[in-house]
PDB file of N, CA and C in Angstrom:
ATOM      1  N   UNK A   1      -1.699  89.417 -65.873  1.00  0.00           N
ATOM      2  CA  UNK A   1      -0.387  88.794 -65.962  1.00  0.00           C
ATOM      3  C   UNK A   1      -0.100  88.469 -67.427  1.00  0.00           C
ATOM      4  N   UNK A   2       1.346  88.809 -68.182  1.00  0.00           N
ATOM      5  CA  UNK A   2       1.883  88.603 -69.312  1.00  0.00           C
ATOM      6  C   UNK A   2       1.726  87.067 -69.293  1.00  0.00           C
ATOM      7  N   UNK A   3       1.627  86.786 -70.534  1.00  0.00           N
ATOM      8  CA  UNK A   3       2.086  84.994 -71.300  1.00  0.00           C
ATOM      9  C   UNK A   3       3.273  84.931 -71.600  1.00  0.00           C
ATOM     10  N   UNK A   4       3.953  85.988 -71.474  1.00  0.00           N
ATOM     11  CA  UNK A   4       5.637  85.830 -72.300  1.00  0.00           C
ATOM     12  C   UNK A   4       6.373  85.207 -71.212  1.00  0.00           C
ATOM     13  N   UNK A   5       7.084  84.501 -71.735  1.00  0.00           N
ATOM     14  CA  UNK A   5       7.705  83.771 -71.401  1.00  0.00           C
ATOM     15  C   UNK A   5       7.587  82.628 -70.511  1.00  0.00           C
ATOM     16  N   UNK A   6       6.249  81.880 -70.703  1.00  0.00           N
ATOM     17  CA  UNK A   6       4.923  81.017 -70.262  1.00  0.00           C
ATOM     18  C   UNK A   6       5.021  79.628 -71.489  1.00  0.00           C
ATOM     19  N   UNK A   7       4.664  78.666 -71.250  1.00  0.00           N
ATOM     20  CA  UNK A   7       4.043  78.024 -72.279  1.00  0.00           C
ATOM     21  C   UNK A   7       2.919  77.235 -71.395  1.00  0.00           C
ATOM     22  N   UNK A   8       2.112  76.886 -72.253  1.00  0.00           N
ATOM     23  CA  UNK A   8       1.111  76.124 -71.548  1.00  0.00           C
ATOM     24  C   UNK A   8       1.028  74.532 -72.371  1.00  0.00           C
ATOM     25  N   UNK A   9       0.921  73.792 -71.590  1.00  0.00           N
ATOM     26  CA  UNK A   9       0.643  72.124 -71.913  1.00  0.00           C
ATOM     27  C   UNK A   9      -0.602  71.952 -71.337  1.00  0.00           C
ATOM     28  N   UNK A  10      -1.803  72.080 -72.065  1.00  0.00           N
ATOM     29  CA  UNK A  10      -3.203  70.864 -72.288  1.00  0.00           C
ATOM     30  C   UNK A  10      -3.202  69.441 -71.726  1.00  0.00           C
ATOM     31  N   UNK A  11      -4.339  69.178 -71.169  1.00  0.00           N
ATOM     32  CA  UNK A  11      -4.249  67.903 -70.614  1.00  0.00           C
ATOM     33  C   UNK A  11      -5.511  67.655 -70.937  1.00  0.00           C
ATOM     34  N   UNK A  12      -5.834  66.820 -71.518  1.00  0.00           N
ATOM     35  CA  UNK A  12      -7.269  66.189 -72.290  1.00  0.00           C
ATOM     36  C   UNK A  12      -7.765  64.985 -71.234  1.00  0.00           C
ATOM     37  N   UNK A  13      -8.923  64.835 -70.835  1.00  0.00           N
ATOM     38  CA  UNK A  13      -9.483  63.535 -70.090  1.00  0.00           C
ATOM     39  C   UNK A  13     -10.876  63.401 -70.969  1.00  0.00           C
ATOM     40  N   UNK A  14     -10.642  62.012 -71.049  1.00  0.00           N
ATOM     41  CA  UNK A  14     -11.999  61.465 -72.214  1.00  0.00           C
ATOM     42  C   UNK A  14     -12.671  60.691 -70.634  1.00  0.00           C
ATOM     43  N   UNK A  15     -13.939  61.977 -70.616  1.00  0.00           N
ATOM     44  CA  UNK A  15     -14.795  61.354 -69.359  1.00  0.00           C
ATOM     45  C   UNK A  15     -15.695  60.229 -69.906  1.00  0.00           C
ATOM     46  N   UNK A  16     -15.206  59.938 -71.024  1.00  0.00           N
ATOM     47  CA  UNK A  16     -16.354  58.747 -71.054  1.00  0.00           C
ATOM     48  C   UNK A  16     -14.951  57.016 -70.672  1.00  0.00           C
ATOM     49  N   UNK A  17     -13.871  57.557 -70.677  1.00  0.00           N
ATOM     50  CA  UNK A  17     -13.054  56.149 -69.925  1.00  0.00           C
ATOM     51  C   UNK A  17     -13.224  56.403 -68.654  1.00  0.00           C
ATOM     52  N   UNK A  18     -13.719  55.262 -67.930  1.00  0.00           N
ATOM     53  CA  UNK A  18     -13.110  54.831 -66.281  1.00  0.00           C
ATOM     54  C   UNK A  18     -12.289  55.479 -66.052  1.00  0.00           C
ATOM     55  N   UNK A  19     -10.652  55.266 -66.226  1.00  0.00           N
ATOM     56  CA  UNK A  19      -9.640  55.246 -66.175  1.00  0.00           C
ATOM     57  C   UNK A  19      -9.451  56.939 -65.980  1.00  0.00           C
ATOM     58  N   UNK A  20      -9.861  57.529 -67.436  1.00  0.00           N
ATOM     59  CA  UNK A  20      -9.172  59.093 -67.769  1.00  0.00           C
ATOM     60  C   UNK A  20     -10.576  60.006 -66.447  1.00  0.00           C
ATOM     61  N   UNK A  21     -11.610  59.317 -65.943  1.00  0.00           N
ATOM     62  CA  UNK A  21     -12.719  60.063 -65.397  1.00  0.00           C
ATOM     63  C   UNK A  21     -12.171  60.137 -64.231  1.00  0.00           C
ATOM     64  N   UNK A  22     -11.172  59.206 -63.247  1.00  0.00           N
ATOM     65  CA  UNK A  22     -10.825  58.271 -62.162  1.00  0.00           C
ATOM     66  C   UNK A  22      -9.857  60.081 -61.954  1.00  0.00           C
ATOM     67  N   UNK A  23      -9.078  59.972 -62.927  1.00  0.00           N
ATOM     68  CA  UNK A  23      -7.570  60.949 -62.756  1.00  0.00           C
ATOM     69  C   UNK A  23      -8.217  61.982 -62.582  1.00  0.00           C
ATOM     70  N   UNK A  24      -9.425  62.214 -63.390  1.00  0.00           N
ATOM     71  CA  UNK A  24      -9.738  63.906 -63.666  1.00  0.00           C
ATOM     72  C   UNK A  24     -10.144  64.102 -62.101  1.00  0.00           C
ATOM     73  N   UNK A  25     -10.959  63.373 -61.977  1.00  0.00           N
ATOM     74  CA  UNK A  25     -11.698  63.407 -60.756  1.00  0.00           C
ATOM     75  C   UNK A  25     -10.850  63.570 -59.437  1.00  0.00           C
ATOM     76  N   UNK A  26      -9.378  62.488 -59.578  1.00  0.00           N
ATOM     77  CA  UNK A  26      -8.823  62.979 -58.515  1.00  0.00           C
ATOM     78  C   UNK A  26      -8.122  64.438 -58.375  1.00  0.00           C
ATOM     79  N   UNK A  27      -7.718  64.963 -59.855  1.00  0.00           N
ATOM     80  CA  UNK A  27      -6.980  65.973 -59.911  1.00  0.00           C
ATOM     81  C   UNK A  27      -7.733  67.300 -59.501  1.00  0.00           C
ATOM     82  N   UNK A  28      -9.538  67.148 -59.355  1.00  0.00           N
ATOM     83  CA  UNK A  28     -10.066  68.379 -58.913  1.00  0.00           C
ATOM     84  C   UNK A  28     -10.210  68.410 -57.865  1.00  0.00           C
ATOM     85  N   UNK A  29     -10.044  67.026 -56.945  1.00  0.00           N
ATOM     86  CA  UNK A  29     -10.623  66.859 -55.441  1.00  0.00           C
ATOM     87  C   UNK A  29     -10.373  68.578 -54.887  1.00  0.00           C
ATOM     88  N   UNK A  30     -11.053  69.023 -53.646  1.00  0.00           N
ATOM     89  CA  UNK A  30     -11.085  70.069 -53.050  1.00  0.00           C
ATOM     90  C   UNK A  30      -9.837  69.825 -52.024  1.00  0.00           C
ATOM     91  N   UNK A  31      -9.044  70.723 -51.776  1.00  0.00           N
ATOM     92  CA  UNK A  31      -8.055  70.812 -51.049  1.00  0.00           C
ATOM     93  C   UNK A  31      -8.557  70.969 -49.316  1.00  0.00           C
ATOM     94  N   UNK A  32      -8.230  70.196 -48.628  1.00  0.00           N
ATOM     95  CA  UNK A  32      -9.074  70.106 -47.198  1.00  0.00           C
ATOM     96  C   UNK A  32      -8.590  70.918 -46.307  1.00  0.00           C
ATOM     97  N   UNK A  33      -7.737  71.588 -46.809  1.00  0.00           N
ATOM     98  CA  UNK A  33      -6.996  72.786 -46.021  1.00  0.00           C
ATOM     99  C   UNK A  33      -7.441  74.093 -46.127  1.00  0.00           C
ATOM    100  N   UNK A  34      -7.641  74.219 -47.142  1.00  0.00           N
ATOM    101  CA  UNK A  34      -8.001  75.796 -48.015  1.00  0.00           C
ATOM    102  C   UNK A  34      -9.919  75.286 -48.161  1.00  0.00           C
ATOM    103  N   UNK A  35     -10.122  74.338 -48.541  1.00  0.00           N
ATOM    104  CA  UNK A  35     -11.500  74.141 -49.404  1.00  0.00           C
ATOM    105  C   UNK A  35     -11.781  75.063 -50.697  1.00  0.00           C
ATOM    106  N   UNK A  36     -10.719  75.051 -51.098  1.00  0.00           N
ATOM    107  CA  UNK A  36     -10.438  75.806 -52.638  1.00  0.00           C
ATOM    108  C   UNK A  36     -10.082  74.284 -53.759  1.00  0.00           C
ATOM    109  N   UNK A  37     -10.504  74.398 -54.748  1.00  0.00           N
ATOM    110  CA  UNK A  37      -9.923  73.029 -55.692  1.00  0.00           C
ATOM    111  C   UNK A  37      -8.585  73.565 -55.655  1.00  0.00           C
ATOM    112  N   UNK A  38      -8.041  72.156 -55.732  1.00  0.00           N
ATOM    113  CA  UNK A  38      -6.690  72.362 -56.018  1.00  0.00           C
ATOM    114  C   UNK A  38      -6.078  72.712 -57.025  1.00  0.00           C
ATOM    115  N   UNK A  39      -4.820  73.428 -57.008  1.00  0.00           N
ATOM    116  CA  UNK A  39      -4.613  74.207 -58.123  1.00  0.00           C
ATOM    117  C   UNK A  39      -3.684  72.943 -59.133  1.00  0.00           C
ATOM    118  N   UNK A  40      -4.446  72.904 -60.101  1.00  0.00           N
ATOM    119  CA  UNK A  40      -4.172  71.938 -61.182  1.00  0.00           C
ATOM    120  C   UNK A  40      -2.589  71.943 -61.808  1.00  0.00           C
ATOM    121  N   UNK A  41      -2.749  73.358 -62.277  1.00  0.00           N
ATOM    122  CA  UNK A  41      -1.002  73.354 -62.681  1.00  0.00           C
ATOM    123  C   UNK A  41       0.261  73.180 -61.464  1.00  0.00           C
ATOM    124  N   UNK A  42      -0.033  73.721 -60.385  1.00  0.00           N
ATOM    125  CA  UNK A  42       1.240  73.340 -59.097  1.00  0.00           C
ATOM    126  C   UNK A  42       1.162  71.614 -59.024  1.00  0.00           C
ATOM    127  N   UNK A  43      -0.055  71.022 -59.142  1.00  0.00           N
ATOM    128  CA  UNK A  43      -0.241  70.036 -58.872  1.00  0.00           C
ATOM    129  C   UNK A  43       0.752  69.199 -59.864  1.00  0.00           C
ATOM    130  N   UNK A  44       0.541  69.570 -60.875  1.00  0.00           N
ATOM    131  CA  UNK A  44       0.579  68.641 -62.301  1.00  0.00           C
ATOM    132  C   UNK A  44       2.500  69.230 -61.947  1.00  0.00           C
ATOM    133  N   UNK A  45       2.952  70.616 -61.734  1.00  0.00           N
ATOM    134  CA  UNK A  45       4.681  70.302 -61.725  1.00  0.00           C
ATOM    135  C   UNK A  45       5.275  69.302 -60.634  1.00  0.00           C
ATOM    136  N   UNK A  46       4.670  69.356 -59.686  1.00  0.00           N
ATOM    137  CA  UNK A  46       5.138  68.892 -58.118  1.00  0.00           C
ATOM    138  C   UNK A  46       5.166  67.040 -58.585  1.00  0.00           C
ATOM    139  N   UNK A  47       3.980  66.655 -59.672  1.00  0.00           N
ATOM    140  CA  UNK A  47       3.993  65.454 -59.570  1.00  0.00           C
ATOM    141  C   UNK A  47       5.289  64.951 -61.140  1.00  0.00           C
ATOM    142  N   UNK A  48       5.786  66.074 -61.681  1.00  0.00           N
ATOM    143  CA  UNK A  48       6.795  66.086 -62.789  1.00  0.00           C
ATOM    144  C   UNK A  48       7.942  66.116 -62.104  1.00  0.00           C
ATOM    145  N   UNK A  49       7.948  66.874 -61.028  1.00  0.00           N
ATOM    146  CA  UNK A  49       9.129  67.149 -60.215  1.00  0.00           C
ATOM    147  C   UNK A  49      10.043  65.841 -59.384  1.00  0.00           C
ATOM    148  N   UNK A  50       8.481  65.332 -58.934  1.00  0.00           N
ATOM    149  CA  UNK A  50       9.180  64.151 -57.921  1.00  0.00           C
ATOM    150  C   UNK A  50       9.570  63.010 -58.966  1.00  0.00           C
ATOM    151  N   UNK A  51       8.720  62.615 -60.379  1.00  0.00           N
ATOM    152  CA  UNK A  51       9.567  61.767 -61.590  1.00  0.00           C
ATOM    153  C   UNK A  51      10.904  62.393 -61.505  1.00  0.00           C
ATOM    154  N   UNK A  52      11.248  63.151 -61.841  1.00  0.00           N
ATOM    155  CA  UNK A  52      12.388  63.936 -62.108  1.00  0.00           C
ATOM    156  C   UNK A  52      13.273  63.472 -60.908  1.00  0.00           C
ATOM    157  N   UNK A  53      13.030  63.337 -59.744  1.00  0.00           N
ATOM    158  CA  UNK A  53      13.823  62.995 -58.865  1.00  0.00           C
ATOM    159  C   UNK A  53      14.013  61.633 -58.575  1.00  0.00           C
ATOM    160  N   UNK A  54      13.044  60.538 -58.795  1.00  0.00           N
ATOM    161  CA  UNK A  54      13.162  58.965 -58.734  1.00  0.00           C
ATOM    162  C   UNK A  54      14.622  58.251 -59.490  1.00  0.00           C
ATOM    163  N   UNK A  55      14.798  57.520 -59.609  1.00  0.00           N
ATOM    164  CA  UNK A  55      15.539  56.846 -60.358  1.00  0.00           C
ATOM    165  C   UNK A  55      15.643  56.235 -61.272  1.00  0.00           C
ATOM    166  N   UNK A  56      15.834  56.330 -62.517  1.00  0.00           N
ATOM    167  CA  UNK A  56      14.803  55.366 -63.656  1.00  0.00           C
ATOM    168  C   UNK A  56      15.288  53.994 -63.358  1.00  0.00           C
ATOM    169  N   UNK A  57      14.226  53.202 -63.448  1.00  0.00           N
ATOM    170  CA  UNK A  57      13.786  52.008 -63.491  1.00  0.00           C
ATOM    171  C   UNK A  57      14.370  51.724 -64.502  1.00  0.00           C
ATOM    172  N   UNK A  58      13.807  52.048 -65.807  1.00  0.00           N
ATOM    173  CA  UNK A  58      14.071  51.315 -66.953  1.00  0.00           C
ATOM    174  C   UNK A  58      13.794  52.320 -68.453  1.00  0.00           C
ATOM    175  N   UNK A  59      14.261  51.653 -68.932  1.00  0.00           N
ATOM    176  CA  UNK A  59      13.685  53.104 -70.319  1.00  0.00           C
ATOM    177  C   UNK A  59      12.458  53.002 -70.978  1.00  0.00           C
ATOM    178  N   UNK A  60      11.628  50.959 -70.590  1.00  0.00           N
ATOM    179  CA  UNK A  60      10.755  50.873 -71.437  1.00  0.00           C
ATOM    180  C   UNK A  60       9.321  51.648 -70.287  1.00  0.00           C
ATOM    181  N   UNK A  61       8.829  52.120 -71.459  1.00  0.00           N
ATOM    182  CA  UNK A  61       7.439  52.796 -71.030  1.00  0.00           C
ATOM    183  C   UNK A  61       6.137  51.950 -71.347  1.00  0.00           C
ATOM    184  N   UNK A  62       5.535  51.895 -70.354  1.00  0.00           N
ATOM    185  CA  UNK A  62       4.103  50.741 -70.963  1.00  0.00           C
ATOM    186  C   UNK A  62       3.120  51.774 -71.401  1.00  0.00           C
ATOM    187  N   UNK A  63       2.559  51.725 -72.291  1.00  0.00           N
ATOM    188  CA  UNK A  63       1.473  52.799 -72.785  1.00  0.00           C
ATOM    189  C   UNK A  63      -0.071  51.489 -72.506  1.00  0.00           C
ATOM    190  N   UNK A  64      -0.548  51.544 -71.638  1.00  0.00           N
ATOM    191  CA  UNK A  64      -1.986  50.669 -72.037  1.00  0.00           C
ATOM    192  C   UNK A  64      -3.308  50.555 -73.035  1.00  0.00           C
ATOM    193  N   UNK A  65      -2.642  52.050 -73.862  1.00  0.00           N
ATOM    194  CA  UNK A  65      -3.227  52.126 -74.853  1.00  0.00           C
ATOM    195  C   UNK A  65      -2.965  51.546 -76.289  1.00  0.00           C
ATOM    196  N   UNK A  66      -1.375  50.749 -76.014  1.00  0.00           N
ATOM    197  CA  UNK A  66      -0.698  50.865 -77.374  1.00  0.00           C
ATOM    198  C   UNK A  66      -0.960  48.915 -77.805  1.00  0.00           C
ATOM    199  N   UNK A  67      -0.677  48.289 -78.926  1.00  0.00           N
ATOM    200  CA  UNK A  67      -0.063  47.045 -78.707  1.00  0.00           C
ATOM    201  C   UNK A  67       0.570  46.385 -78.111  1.00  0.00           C
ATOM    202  N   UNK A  68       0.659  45.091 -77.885  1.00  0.00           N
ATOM    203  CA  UNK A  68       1.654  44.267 -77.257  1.00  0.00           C
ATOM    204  C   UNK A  68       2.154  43.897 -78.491  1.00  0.00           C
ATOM    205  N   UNK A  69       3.248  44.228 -78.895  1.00  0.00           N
ATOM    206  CA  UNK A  69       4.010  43.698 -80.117  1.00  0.00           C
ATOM    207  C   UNK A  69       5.114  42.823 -79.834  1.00  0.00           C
ATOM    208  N   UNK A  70       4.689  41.537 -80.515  1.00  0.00           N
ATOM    209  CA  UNK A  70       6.158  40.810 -79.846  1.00  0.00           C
ATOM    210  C   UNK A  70       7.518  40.583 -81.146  1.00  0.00           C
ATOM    211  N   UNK A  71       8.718  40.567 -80.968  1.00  0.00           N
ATOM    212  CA  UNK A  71       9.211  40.898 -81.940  1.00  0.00           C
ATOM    213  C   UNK A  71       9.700  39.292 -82.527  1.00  0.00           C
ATOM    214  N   UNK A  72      10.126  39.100 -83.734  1.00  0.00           N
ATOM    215  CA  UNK A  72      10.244  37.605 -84.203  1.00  0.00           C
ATOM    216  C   UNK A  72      11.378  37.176 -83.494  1.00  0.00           C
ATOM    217  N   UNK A  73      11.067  35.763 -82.605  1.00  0.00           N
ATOM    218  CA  UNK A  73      12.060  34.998 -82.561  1.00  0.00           C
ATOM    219  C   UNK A  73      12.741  34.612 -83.464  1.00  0.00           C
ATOM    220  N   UNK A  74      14.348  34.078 -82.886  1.00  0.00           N
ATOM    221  CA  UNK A  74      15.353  33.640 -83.714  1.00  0.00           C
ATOM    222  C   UNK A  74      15.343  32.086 -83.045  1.00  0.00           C
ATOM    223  N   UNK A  75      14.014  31.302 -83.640  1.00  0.00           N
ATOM    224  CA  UNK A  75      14.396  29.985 -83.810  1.00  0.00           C
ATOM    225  C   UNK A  75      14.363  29.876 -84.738  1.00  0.00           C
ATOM    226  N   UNK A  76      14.821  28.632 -85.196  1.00  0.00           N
ATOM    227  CA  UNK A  76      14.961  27.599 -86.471  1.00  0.00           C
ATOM    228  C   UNK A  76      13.838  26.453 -86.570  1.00  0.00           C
ATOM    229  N   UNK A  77      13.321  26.526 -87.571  1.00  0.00           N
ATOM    230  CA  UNK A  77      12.331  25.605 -87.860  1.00  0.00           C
ATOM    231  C   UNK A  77      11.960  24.577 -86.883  1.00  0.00           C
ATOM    232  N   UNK A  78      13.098  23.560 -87.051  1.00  0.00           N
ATOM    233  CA  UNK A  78      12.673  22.314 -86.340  1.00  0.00           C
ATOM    234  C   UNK A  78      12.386  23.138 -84.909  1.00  0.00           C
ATOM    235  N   UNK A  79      13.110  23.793 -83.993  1.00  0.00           N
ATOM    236  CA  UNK A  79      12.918  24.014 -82.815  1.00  0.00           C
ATOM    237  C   UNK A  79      11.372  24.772 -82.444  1.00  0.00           C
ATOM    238  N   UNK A  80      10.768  25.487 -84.081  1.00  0.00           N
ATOM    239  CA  UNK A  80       9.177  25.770 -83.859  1.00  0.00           C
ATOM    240  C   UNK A  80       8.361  24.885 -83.698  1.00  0.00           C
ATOM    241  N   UNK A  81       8.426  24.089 -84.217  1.00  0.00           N
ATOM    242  CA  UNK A  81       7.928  22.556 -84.636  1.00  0.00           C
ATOM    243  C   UNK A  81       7.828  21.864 -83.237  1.00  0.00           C
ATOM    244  N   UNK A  82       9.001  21.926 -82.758  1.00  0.00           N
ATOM    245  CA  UNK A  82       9.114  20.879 -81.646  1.00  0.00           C
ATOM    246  C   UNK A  82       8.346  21.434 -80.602  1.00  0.00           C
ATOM    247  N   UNK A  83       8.333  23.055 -80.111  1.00  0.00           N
ATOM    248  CA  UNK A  83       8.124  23.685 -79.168  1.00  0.00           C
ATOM    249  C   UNK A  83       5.795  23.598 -79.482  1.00  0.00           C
ATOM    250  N   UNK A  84       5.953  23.682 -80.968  1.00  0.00           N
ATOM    251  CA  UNK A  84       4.749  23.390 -81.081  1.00  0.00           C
ATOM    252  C   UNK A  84       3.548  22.549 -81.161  1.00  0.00           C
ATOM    253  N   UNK A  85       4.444  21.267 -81.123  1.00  0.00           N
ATOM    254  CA  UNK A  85       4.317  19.621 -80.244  1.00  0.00           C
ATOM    255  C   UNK A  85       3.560  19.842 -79.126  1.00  0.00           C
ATOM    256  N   UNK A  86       4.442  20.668 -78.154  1.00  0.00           N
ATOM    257  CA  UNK A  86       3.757  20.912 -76.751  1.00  0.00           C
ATOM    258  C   UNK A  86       2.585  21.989 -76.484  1.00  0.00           C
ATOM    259  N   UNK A  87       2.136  22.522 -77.764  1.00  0.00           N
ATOM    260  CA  UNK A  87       1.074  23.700 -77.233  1.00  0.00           C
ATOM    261  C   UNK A  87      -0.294  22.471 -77.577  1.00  0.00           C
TER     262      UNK A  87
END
C-alpha cells in the first residue's frame, strides 16, 4: 500500500509513568471478539471522532503536566494586607 496521500501522527508512552503505562496498556488490550490486538490507529480516530462530536465544554484545557499559574490579582494594597490578617 502507497503513503501518498497518508500522514502519520506518533504517539509516544513513557512506560516508566503510571499514568502513560495505564493508556498504553489499555490501548493494546486484545479485542474479545476477534482475539487480534486492537487495531491502534481505528481506535485512536473513533476516539477523535466522538471529541469531534461532544460539545465543547470550555476552551480551557488542563494539561497535568503543565503549571498552575495564577495570574496577578487586581487588589490594592490595603485590601492585601487586610485579606492577609486572616491567613
Amino acid at each position: 500500500m502507497s503513503n501518498e496521500g497518508r500522514k502519520n501522527k506518533p504517539v509516544s508512552f513513557n512506560t516508566n509513568d503510571e499514568h502513560d503505562l495505564a493508556l498504553l496498556q489499555h490501548a493494546e488490550q486484545i479485542n474479545p471478539l476477534t482475539g487480534k490486538p486492537r487495531n491502534f490507529s481505528k481506535y485512536v480516530k473513533r476516539l477523535i471522532e466522538e471529541d469531534m462530536k461532544r460539545p465543547l465544554q470550555s476552551e480551557i484545557r488542563i494539561d497535568r503536566n503543565e503549571p498552575i499559574i495564577s495570574e496577578e490579582e487586581a487588589y490594592s494594597i490595603e485590601t492585601k494586607e487586610a485579606m492577609n490578617s486572616f491567613i
